[in-house]
N, C-alpha and C. Protein backbone atom coordinates (compact mmCIF):
# COMPACT_ATOMS: atom_id res chain seq x y z
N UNK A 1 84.55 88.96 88.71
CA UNK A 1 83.23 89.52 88.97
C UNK A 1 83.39 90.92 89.55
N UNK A 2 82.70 91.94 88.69
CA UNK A 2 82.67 93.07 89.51
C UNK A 2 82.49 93.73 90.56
N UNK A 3 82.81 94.13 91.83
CA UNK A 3 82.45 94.32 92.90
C UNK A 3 81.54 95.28 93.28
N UNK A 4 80.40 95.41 94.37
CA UNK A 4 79.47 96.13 94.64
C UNK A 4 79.89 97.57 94.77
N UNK A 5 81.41 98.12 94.68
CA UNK A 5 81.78 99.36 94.89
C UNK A 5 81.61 99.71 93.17
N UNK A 6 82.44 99.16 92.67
CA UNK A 6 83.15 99.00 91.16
C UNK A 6 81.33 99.15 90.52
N UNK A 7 80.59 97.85 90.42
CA UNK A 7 78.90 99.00 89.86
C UNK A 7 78.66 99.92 90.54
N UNK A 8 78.67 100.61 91.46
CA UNK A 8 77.95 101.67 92.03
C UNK A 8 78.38 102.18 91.60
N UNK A 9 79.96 102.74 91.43
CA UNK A 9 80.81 104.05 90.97
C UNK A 9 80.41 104.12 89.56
N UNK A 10 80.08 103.41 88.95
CA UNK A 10 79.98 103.79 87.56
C UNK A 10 78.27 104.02 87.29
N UNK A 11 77.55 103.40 87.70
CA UNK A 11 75.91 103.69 87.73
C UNK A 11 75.19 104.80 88.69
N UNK A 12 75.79 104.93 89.83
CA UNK A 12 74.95 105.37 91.00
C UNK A 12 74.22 106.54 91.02
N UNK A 13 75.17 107.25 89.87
CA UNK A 13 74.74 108.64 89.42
C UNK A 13 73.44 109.09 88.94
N UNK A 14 73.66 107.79 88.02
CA UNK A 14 72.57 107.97 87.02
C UNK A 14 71.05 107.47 87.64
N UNK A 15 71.01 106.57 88.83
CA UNK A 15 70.20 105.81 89.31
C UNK A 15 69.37 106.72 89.93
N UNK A 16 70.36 107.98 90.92
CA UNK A 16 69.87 108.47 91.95
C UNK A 16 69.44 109.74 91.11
N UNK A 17 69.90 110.22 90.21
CA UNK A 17 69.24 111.43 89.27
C UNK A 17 67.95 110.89 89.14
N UNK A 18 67.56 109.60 88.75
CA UNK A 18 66.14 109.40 88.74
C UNK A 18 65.35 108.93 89.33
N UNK A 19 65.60 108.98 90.90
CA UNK A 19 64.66 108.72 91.88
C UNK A 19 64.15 109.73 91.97
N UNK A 20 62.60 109.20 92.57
CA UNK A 20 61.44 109.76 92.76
C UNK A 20 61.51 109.26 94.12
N UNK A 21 62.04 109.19 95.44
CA UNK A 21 61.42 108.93 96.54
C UNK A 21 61.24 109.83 97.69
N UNK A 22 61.34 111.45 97.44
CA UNK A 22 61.22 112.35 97.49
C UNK A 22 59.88 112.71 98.33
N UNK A 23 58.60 111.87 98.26
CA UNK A 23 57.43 112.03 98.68
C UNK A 23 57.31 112.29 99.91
N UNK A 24 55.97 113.31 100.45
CA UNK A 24 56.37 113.97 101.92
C UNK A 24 55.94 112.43 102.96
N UNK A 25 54.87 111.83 102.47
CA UNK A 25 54.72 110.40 103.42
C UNK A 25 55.62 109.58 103.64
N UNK A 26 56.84 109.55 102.91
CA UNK A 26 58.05 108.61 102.87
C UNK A 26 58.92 109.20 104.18
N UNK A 27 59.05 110.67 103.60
CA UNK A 27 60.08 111.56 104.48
C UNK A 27 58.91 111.35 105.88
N UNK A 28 57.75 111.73 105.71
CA UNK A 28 57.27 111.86 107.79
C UNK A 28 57.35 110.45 108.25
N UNK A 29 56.93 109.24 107.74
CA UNK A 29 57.91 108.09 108.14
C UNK A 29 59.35 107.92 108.48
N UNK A 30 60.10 108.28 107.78
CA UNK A 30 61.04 108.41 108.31
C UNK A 30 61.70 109.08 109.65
N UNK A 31 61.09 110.53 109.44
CA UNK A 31 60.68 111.50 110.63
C UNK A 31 60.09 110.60 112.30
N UNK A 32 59.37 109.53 111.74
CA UNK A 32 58.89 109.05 112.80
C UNK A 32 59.41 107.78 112.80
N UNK A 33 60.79 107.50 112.87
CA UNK A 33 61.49 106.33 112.96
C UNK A 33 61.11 105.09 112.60
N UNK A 34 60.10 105.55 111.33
CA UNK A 34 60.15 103.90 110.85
C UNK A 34 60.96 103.29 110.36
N UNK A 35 60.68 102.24 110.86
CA UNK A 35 62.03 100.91 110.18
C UNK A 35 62.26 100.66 109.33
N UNK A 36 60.66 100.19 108.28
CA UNK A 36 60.82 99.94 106.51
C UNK A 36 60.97 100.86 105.88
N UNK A 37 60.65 102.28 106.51
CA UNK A 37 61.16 103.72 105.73
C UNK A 37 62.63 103.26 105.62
N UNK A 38 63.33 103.20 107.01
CA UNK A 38 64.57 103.29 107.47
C UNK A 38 65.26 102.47 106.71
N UNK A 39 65.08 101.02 106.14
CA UNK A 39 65.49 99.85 105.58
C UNK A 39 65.40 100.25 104.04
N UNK A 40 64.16 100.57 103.64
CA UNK A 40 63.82 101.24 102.14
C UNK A 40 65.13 102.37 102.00
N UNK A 41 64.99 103.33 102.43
CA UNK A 41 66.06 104.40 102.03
C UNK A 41 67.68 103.29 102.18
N UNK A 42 67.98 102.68 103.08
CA UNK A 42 68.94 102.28 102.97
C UNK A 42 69.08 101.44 101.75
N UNK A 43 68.12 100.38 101.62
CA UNK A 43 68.64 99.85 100.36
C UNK A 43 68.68 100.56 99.06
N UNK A 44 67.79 101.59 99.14
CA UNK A 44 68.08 102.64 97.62
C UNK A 44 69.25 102.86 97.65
N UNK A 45 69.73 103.41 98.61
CA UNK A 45 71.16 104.54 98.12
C UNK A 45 72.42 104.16 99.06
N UNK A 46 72.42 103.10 99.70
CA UNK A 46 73.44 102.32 100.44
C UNK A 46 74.75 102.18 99.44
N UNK A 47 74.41 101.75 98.25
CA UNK A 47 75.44 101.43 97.19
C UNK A 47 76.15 102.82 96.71
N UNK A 48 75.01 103.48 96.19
CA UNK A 48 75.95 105.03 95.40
C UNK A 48 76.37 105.83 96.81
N UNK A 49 75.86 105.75 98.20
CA UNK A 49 76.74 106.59 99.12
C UNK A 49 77.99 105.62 99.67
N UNK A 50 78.13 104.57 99.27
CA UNK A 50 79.41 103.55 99.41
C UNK A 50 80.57 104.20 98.70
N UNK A 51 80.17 104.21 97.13
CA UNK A 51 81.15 104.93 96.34
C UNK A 51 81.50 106.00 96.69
N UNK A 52 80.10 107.06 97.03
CA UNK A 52 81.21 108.41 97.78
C UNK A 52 82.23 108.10 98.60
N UNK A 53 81.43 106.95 99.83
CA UNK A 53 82.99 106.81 100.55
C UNK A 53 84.08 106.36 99.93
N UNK A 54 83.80 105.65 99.04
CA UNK A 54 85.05 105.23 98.55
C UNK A 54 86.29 105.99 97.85
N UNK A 55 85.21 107.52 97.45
CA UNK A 55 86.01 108.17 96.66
C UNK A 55 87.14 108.98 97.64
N UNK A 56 86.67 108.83 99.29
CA UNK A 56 87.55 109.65 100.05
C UNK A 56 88.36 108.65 100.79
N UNK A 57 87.92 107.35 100.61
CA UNK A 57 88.50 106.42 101.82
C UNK A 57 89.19 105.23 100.91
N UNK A 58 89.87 104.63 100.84
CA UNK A 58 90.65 103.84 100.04
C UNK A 58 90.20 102.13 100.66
N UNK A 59 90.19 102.19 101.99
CA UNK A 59 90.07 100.83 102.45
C UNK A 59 88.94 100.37 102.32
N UNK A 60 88.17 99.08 101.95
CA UNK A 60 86.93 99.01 102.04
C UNK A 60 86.18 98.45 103.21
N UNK A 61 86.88 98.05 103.76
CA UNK A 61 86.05 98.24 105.51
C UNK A 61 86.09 99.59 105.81
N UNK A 62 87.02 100.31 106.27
CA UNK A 62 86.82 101.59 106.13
C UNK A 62 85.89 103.03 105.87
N UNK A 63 86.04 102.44 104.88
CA UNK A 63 84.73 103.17 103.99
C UNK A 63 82.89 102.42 104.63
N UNK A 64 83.16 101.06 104.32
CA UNK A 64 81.77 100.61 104.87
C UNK A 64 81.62 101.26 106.04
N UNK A 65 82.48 101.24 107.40
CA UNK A 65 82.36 101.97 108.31
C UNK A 65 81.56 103.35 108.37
N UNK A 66 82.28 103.98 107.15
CA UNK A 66 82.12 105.30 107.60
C UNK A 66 80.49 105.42 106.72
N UNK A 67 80.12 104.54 105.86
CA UNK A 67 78.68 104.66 105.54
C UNK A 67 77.93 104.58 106.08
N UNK A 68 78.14 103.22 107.43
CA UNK A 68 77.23 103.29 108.58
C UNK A 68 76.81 104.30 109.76
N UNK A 69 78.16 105.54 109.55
CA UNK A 69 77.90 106.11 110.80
C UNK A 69 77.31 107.39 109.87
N UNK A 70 77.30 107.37 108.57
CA UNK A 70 76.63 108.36 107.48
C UNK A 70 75.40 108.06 108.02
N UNK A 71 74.72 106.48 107.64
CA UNK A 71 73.39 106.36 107.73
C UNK A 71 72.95 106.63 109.34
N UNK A 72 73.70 106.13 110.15
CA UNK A 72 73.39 106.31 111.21
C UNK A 72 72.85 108.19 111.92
N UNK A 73 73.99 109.36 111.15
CA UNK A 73 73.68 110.10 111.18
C UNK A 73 72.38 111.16 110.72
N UNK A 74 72.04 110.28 109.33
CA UNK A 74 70.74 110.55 108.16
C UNK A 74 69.94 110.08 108.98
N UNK A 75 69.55 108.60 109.93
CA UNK A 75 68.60 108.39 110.93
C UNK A 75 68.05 109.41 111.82
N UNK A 76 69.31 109.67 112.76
CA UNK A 76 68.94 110.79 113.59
C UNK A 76 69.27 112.03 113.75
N UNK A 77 69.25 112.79 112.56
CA UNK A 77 69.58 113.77 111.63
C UNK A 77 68.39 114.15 110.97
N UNK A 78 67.28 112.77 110.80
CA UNK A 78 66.37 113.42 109.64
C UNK A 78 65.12 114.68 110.06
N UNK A 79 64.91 115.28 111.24
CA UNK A 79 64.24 115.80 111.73
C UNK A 79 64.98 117.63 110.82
N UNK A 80 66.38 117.72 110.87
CA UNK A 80 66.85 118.62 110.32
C UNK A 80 66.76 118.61 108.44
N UNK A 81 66.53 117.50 108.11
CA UNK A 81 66.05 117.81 106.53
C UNK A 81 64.91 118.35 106.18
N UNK A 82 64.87 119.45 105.32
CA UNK A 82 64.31 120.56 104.64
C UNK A 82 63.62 120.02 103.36
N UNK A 83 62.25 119.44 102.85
CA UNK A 83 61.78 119.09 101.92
C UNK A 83 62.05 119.65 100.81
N UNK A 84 62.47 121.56 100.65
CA UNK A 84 62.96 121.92 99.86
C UNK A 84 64.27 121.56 98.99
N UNK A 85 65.07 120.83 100.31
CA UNK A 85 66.65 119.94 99.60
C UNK A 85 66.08 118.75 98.38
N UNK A 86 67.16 118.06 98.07
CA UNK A 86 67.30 116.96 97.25
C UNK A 86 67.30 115.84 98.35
N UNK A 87 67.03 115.16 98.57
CA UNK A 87 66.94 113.97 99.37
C UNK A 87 68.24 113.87 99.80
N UNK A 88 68.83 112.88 98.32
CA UNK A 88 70.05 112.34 97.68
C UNK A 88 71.19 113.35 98.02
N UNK A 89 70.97 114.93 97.55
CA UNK A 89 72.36 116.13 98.12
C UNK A 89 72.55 115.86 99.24
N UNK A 90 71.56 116.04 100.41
CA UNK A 90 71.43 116.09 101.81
C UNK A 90 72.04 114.91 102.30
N UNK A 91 72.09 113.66 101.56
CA UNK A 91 72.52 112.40 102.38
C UNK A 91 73.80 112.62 101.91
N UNK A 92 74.63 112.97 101.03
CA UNK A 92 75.66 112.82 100.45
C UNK A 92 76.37 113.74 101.32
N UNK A 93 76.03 115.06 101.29
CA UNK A 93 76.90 116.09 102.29
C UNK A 93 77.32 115.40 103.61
N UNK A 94 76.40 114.69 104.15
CA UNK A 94 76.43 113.96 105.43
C UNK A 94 77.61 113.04 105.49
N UNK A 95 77.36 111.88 104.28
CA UNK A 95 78.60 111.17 104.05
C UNK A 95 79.98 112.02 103.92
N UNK A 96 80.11 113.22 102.67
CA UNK A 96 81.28 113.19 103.06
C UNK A 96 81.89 113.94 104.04
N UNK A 97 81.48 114.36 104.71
CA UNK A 97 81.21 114.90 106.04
C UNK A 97 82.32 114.28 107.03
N UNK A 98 80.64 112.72 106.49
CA UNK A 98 81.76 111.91 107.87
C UNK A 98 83.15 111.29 107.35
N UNK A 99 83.08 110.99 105.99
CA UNK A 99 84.40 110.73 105.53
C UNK A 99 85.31 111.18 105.63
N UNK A 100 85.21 112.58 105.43
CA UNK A 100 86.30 114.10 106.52
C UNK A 100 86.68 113.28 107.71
N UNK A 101 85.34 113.77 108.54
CA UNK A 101 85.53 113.25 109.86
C UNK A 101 86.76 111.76 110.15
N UNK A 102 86.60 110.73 108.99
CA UNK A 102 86.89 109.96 109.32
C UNK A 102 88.49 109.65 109.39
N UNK A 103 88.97 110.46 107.89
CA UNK A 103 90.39 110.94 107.69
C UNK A 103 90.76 111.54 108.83
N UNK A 104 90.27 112.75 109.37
CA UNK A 104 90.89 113.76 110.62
C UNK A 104 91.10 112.60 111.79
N UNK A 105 90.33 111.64 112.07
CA UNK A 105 90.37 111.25 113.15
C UNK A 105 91.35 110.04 112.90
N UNK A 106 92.12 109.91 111.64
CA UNK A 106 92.76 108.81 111.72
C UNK A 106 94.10 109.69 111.74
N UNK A 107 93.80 110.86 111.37
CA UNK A 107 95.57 111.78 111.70
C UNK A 107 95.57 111.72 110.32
N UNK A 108 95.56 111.64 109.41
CA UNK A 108 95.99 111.85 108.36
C UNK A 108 96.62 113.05 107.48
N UNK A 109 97.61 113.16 106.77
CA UNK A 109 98.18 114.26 106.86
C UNK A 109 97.77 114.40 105.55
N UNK A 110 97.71 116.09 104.85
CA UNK A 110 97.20 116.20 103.81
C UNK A 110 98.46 116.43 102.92
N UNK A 111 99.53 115.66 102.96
CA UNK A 111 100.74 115.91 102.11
C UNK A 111 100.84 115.15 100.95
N UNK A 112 102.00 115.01 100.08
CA UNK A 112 102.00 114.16 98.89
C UNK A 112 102.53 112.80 99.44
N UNK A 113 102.43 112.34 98.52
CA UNK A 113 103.48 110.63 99.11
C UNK A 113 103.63 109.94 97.67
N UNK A 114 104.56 108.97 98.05
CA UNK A 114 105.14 108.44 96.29
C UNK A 114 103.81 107.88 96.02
N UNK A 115 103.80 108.33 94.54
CA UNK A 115 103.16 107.66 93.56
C UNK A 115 103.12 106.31 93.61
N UNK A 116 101.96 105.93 93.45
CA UNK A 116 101.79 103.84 94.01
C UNK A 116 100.66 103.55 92.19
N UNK A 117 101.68 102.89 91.58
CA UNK A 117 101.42 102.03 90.79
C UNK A 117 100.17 100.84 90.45
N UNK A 118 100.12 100.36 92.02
CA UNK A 118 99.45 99.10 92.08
C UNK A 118 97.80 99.68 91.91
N UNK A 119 97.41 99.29 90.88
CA UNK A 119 95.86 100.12 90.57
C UNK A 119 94.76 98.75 90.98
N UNK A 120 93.78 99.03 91.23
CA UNK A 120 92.79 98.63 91.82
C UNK A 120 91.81 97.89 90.23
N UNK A 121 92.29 96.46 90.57
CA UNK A 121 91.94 95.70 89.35
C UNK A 121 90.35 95.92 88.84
N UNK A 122 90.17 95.77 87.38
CA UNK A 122 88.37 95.92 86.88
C UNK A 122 88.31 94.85 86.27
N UNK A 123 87.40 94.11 86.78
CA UNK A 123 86.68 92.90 85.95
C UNK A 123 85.69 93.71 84.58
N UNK A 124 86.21 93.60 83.48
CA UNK A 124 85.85 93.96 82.05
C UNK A 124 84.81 93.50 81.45
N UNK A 125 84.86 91.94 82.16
CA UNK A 125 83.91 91.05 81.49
C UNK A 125 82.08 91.88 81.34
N UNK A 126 81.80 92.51 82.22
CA UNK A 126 80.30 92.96 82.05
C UNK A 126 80.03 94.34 81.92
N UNK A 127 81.05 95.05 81.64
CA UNK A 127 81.14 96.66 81.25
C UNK A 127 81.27 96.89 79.60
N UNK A 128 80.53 97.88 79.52
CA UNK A 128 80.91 98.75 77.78
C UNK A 128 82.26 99.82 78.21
N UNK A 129 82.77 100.01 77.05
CA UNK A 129 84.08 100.70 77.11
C UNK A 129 83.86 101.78 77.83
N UNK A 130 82.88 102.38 77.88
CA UNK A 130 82.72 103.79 78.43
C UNK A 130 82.49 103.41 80.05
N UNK A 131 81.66 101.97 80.43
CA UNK A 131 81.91 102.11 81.79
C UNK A 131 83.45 101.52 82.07
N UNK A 132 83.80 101.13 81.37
CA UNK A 132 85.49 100.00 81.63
C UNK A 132 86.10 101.55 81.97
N UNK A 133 86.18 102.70 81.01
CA UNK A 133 87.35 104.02 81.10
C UNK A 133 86.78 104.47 82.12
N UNK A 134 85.23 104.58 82.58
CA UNK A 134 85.39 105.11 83.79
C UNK A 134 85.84 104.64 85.17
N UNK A 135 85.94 103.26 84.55
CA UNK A 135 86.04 102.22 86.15
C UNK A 135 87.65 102.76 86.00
N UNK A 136 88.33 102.80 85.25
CA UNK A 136 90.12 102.81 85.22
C UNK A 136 90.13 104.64 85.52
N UNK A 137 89.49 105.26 85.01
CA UNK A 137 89.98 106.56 85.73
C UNK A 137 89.78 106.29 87.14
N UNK A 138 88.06 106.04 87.77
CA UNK A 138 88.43 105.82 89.33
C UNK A 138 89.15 104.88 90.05
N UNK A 139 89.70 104.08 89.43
CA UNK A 139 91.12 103.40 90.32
C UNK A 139 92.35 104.15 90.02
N UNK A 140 92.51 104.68 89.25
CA UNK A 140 93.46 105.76 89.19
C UNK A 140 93.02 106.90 90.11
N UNK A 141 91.94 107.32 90.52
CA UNK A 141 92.13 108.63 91.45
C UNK A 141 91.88 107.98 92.62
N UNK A 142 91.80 106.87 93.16
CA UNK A 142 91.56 106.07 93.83
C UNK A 142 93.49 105.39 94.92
N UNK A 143 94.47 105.90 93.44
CA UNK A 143 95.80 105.84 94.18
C UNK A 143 96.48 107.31 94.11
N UNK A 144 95.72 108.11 94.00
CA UNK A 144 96.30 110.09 94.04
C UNK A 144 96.83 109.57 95.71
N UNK A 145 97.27 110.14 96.11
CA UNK A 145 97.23 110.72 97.58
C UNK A 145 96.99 110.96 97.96
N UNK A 146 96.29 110.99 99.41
CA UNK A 146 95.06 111.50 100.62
C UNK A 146 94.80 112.45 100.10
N UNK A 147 95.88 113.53 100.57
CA UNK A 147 95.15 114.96 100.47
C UNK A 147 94.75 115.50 98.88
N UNK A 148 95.45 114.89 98.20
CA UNK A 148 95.44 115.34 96.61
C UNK A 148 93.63 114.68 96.48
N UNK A 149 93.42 113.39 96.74
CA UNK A 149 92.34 112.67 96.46
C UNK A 149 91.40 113.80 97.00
N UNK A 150 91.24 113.41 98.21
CA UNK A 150 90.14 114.77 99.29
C UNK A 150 89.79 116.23 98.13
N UNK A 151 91.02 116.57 97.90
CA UNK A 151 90.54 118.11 97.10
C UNK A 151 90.18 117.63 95.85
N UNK A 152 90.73 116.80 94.77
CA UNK A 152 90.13 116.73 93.84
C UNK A 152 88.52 116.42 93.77
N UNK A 153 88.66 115.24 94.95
CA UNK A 153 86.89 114.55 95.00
C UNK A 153 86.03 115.68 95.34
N UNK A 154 86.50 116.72 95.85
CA UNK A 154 85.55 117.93 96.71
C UNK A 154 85.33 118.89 95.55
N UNK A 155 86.68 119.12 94.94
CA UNK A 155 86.26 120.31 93.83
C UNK A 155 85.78 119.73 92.54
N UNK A 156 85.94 118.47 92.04
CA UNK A 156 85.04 117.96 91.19
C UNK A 156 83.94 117.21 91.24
N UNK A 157 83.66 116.36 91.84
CA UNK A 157 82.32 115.63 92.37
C UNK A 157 81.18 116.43 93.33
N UNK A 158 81.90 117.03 94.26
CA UNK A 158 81.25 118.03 95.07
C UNK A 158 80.95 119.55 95.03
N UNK A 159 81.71 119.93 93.77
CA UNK A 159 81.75 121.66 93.46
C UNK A 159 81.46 122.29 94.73
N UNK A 160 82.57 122.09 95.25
CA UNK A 160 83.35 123.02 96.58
C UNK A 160 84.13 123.74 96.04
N UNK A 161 83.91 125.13 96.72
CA UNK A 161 84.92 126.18 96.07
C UNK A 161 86.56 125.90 96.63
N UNK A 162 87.34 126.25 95.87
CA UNK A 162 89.07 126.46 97.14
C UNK A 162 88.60 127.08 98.38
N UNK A 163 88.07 127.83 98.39
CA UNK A 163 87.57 128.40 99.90
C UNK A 163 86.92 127.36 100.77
N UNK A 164 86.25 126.85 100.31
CA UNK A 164 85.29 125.70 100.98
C UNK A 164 85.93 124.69 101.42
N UNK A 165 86.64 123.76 100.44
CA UNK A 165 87.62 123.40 100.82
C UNK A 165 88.70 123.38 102.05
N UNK A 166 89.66 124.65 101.45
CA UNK A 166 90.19 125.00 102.72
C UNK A 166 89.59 124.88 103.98
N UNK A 167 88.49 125.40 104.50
CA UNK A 167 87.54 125.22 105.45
C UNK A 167 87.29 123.99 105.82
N UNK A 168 86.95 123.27 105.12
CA UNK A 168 86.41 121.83 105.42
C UNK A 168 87.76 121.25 105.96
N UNK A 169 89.05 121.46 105.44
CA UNK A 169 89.85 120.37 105.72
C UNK A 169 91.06 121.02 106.78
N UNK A 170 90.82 122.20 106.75
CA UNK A 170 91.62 123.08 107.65
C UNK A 170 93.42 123.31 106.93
N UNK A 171 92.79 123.43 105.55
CA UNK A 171 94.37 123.93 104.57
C UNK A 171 94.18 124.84 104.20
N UNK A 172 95.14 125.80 103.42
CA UNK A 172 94.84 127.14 103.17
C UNK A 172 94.55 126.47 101.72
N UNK A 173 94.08 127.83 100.89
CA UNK A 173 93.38 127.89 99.47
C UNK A 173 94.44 128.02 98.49
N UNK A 174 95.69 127.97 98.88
CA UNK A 174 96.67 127.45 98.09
C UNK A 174 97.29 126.29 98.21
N UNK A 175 96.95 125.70 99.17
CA UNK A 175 97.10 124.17 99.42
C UNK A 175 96.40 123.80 98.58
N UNK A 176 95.15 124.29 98.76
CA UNK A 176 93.69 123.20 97.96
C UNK A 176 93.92 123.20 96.43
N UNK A 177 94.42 124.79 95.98
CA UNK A 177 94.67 125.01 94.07
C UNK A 177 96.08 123.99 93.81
N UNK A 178 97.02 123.76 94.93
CA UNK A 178 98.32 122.72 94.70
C UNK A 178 98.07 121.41 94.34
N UNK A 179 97.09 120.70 95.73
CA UNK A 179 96.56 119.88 95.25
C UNK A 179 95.68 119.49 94.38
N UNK A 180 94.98 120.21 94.32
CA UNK A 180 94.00 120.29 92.81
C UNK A 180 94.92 120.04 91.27
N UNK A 181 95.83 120.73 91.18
CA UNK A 181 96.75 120.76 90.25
C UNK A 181 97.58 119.58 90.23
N UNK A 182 98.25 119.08 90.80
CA UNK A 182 98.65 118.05 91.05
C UNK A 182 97.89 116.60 90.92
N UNK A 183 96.40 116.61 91.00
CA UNK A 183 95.64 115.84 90.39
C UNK A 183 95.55 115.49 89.84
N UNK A 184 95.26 117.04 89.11
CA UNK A 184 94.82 116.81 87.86
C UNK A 184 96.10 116.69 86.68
N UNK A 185 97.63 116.95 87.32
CA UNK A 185 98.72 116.66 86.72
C UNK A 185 98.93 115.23 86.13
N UNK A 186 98.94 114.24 87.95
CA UNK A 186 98.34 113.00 87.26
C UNK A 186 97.75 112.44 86.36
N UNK A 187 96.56 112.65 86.99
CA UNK A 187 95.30 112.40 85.29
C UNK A 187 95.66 112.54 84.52
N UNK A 188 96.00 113.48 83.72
CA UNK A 188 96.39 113.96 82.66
C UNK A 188 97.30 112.64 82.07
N UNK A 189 98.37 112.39 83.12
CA UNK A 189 99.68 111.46 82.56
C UNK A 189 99.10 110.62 82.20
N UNK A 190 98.36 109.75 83.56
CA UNK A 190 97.26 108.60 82.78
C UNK A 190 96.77 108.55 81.71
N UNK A 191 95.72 109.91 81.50
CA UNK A 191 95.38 109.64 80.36
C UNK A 191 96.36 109.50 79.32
N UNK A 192 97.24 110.27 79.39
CA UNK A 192 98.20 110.12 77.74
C UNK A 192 98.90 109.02 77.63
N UNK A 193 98.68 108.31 78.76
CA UNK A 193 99.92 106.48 78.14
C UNK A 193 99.11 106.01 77.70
C-alpha cells in the first residue's frame, strides 16, 4: 500500500495549483486564530507540505516534526502574510525554511558520503507508469546526499539561484554549482540503467 508521503509527492502539485482557498474571509479567520480555519488549512495542504519535508529530510518522523513546527510557524506567522502572495508559496518557503533550520540544528555537514543503494520501496499496485517513474526518481533523490539533496531540491523545486542558495545554507556558490552537478551526475546514471 502506498504511503501518505509516496501520494503526496506525486499529486500534491497538481492539487495545490488548483486550490481556490485564497479568499480574504478564510485568510481574516485565520488572522483571528480560528481553529476550523486553522484545522481546514491544515488538512488541505498537511500532505503536499509533508513531501516538501520529505524532499529535505529523509527520516519520516523527522520530517513530520519539522511540518509541525512549519504549521506551527504559518499559525503564528499568519499576521505577516501579504494577500498579494500565493497562499501555498508562502507556506512552503516557511517549511523549507524550517527544514534548513532543521538540518543546521542537527549539525549536518554539507559534504558527499558513499552512495547508498538501498532505495526507498514503491508499491506499483495503484500508480500509472508516469506516477510509478516519478515515485522511483524521488526515492532516488531521496538517497543523493544531504548536501547534494538540499541544493538540488532548492535549485529545482524551489528556483533558488546559486547565490540564494549559498546564503540559505551558508556554502559558497561553487559549492552549490558542485553539488548541483553531482546530482544531477547521479540522475543521469539512474536514468540510463
Amino acid at each position: 500500500m502506498p504511503t501518505l508521503y509516496n501520494l503526496s509527492v506525486f499529486f500534491s502539485f497538481y492539487i495545490i495549483n488548483n486550490s481556490n482557498i485564497q479568499d480574504s474571509e478564510f485568510i481574516n479567520k485565520l488572522k483571528c486564530n480560528d481553529p476550523l480555519a486553522q484545522k481546514q488549512l491544515y488538512d488541505r495542504y498537511a500532505a503536499a507540505l509533508l513531501s516538501v519535508c520529505r524532499l529535505y529530510i529523509k527520516d519520516a518522523h523527522f520530517a513530520e516534526d519539522a511540518l509541525l513546527k512549519a504549521f506551527y510557524k504559518i499559525f503564528t506567522h499568519i499576521q505577516q502574510y501579504k494577500p498579494q502572495q500565493k497562499l501555498y508559496a508562502w507556506m512552503r518557503r516557511i517549511t523549507v525554511n524550517e527544514c534548513i533550520d532543521f538540518l543546521r540544528s542537527k549539525q549536518q555537514k554539507l559534504i558527499y558520503s558513499d552512495w547508498n543503494d538501498n532505495y526507498d520501496t514503491i508499491d506499483d499496485s495503484t500508480l500509472d507508469e508516469a506516477s510509478y517513474q516519478e515515485a522511483q526518481i524521488q526515492a532516488f533523490i531521496n538517497q543523493l546526499p544531504e548536501g547534494s539533496r538540499m541544493v538540488f531540491n532548492l535549485y529545482v523545486f524551489e528556483d533558488y539561484t546559486h547565490k540564494q542558495i549559498a546564503q540559505t545554507l551558508g556554502i559558497s556558490e561553487g559549492t552549490s554549482k558542485s553539488q548541483l552537478a553531482y546530482a544531477k551526475k547521479m540522475l543521469k546514471k539512474y536514468v540510463e540503467r
